[in-house]
N, C-alpha and C. Protein backbone atom coordinates (compact mmCIF):
# COMPACT_ATOMS: atom_id res chain seq x y z
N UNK A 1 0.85 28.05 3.37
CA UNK A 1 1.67 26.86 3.49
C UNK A 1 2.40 26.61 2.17
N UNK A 2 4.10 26.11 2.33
CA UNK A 2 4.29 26.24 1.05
C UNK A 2 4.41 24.44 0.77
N UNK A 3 4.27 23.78 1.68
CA UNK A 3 4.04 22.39 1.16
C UNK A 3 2.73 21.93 1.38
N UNK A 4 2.61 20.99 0.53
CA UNK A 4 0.83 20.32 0.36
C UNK A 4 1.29 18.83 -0.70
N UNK A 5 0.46 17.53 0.23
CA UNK A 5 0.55 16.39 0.03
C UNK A 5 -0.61 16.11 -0.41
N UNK A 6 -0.48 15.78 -1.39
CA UNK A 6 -1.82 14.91 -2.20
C UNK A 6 -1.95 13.28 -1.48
N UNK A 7 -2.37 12.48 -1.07
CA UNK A 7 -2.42 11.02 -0.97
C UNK A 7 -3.38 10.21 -1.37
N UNK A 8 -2.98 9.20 -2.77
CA UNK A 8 -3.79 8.16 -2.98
C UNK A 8 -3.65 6.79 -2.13
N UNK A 9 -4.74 6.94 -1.37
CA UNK A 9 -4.16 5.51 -0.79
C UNK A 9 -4.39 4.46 -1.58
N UNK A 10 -5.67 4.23 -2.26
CA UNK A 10 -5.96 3.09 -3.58
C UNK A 10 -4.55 3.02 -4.23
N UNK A 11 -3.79 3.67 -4.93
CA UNK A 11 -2.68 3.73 -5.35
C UNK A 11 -1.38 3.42 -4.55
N UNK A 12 -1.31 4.28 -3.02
CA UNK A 12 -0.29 4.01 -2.48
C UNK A 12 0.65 5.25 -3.08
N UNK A 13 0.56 6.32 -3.23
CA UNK A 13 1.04 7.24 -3.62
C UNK A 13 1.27 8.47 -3.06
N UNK A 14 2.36 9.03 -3.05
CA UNK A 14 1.98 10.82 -1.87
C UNK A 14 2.47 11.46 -3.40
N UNK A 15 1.73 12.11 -3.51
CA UNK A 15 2.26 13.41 -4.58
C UNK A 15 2.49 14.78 -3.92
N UNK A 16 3.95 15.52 -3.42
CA UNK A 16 4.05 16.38 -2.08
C UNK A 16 4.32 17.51 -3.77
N UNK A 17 3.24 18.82 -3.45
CA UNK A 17 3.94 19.81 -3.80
C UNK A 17 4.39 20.89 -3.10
N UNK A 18 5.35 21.23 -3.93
CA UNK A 18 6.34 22.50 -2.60
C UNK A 18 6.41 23.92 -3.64
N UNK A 19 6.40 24.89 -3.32
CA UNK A 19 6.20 26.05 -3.54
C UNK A 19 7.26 27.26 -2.95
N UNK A 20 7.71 28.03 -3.99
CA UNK A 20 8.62 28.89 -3.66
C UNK A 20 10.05 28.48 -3.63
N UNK A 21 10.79 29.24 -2.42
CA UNK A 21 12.34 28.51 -2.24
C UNK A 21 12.23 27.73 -1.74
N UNK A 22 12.84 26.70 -1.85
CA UNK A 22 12.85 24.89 -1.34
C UNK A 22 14.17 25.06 -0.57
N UNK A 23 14.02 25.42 0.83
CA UNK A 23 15.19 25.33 2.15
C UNK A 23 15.17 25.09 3.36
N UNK A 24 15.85 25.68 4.13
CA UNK A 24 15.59 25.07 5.76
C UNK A 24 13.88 25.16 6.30
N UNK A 25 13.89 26.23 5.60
CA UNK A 25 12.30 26.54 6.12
C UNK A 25 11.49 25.79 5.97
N UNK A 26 11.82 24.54 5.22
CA UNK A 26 10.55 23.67 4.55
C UNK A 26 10.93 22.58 5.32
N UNK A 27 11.53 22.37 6.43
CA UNK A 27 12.04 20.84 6.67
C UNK A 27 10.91 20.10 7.61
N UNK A 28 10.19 21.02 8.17
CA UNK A 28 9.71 20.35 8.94
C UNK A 28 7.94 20.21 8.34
N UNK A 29 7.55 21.08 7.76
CA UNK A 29 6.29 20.48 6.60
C UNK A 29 6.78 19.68 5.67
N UNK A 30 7.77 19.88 5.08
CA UNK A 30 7.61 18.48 4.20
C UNK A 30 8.38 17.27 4.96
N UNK A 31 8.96 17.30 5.96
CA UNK A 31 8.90 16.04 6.82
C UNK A 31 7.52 15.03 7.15
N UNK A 32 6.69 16.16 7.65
CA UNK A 32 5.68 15.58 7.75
C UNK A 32 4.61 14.67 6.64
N UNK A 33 5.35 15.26 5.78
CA UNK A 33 4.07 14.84 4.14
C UNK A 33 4.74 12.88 4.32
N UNK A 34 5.78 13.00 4.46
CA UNK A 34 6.25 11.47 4.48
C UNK A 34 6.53 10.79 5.51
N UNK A 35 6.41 11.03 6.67
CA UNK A 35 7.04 10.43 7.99
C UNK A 35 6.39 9.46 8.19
N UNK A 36 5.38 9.07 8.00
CA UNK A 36 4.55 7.86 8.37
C UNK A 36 4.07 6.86 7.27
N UNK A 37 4.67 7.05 5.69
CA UNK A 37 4.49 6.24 4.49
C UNK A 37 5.32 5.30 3.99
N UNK A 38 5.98 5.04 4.66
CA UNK A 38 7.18 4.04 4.07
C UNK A 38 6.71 3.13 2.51
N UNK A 39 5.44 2.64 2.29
CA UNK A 39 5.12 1.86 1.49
C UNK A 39 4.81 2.57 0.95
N UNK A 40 4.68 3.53 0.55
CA UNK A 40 3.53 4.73 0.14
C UNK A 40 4.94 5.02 -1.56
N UNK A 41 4.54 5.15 -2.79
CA UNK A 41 5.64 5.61 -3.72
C UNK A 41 5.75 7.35 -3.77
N UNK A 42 6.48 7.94 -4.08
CA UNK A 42 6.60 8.87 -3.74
C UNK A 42 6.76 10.29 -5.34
N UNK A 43 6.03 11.12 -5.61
CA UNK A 43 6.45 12.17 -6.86
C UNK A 43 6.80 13.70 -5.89
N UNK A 44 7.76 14.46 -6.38
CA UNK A 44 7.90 15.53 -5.36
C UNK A 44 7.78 16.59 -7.00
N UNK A 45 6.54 17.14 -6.82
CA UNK A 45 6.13 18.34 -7.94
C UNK A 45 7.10 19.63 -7.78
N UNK A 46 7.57 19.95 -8.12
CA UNK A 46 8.47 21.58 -8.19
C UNK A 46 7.98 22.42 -9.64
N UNK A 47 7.12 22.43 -9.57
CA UNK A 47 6.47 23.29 -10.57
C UNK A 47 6.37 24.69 -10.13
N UNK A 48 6.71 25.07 -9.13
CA UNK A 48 6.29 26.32 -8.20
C UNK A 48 7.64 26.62 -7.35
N UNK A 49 8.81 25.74 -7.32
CA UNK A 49 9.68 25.84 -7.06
C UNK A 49 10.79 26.97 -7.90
N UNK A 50 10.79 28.38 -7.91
CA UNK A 50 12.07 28.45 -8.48
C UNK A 50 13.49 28.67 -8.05
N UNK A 51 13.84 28.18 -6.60
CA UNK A 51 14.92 28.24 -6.10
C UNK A 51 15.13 27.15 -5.01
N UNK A 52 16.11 26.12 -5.28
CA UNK A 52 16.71 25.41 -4.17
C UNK A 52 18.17 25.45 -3.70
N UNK A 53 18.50 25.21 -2.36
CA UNK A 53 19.57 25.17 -2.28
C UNK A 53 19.98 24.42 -0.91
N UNK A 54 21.38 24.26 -0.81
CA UNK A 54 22.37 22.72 -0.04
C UNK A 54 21.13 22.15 0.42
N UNK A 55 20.04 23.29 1.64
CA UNK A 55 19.22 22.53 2.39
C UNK A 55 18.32 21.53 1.99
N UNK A 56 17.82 22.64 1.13
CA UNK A 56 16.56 21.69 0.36
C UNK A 56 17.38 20.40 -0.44
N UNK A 57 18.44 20.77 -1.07
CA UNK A 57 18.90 19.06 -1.87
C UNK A 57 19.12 18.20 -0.46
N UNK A 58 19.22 18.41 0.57
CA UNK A 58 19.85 17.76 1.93
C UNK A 58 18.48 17.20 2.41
N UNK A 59 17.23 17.84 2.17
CA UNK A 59 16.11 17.61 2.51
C UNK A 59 15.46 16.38 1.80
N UNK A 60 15.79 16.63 0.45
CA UNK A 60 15.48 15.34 -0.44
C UNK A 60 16.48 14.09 -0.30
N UNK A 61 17.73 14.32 0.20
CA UNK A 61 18.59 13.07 0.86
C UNK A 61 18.17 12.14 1.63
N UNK A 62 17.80 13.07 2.64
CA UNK A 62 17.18 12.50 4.23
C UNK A 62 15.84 11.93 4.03
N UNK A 63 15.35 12.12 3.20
CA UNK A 63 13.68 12.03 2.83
C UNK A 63 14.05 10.66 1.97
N UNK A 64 14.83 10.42 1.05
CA UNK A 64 15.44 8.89 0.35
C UNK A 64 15.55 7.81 1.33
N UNK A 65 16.61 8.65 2.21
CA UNK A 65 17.52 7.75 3.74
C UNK A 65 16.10 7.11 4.81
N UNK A 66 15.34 8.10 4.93
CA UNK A 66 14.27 7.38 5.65
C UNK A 66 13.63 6.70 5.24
N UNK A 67 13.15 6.45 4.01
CA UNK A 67 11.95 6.21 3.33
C UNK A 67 12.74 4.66 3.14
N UNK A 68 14.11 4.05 3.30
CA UNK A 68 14.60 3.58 2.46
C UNK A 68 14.30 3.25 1.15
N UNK A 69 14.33 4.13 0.29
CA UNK A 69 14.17 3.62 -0.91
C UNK A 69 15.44 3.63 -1.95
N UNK A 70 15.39 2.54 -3.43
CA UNK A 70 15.92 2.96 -3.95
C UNK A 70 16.75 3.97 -4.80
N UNK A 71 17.80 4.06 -5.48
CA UNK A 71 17.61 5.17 -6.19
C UNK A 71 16.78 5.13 -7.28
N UNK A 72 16.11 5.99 -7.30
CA UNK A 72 15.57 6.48 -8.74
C UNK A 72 14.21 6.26 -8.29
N UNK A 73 13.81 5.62 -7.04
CA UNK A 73 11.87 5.24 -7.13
C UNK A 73 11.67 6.35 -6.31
N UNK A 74 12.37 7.90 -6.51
CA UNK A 74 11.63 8.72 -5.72
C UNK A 74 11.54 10.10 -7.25
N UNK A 75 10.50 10.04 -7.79
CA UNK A 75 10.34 11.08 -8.43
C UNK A 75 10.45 12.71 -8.50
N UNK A 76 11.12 12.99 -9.10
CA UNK A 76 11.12 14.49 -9.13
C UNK A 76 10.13 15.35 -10.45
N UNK A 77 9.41 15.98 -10.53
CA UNK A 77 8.71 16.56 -12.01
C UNK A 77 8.54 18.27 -12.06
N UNK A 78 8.24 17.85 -13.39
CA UNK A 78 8.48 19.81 -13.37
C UNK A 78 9.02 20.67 -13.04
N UNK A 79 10.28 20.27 -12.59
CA UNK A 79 11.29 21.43 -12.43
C UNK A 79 11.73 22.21 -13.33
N UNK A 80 11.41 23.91 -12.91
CA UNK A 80 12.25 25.12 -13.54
C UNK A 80 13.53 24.81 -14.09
N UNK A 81 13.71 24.80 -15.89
CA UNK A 81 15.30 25.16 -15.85
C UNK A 81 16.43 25.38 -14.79
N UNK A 82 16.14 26.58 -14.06
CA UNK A 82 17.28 26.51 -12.83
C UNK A 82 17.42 25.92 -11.90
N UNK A 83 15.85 25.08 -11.01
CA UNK A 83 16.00 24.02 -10.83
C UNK A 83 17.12 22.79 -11.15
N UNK A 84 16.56 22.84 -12.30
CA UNK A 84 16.94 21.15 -12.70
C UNK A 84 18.70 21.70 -13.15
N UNK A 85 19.04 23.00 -12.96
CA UNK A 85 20.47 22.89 -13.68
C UNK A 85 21.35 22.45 -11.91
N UNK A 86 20.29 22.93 -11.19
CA UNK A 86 21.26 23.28 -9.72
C UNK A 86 21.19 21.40 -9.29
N UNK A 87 20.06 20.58 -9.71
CA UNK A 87 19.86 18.85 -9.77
C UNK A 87 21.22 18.19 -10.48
N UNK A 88 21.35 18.82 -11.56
CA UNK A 88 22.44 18.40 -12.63
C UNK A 88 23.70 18.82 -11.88
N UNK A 89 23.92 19.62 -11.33
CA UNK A 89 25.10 19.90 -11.17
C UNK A 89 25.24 18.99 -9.89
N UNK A 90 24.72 18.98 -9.06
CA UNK A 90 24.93 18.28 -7.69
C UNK A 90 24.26 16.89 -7.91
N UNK A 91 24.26 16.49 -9.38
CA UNK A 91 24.30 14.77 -9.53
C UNK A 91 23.01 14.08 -9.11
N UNK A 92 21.91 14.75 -8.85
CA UNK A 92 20.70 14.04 -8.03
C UNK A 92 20.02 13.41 -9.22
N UNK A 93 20.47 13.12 -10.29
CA UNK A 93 20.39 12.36 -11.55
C UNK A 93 20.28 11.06 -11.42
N UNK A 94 21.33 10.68 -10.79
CA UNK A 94 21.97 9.49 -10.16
C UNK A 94 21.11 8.97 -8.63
N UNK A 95 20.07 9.68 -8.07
CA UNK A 95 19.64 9.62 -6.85
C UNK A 95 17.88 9.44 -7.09
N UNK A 96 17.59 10.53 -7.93
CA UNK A 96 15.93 10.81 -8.05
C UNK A 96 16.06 10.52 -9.67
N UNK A 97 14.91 9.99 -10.21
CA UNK A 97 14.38 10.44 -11.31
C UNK A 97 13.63 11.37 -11.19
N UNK A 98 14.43 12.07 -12.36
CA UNK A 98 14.17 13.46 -12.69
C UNK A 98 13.39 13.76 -14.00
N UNK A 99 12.01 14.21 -14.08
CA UNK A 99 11.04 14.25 -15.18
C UNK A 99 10.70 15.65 -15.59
């Protein structure tokens, strides 16, 4: 499995890590890590991530759009250099905090 959800409920927290390429293939496990947390705050680990692309940034859109949350109260951490250059370029600066 390349996604896996940590959940504190004392906290109110999902910590989802994702693994490998972050794309279509992942939409429907990491759908699931959040579909039912709305209150729940959210960190998305990419430590294990070294490739995303349109889908996966489209994945973290839709995952904002449902959740309604603000910008910036959805965490991003540990992203690979190429990661975080492909974040920078497509502005998700402005969308996720990015750590």
């Amino acid at each position: 499995m390349s996604v896996k959800a940590e959940v504190d409920s004392e906290a109110k927290q999902v910590t989802i890590f994702v693994k490998g390429a972050f794309g279509f293939n992942l939409i429907h496990e990491f759908k699931r890590c959040y579909s039912d947390k709305r209150e729940y705050q959210f960190i998305i680990d990419l430590r294990k991530v070294d490739y995303i692309d349109s889908a996966g940034l489209g994945i973290l859109i839709n995952m904002q759009n449902y959740l309604e949350q603000s910008d910036g109260a959805i965490r991003l951490t540990n992203t690979l250099p190429q990661v975080r250059k492909v974040l920078a370029i497509s502005r998700f600066d402005k969308k996720f905090k990015i750590e």
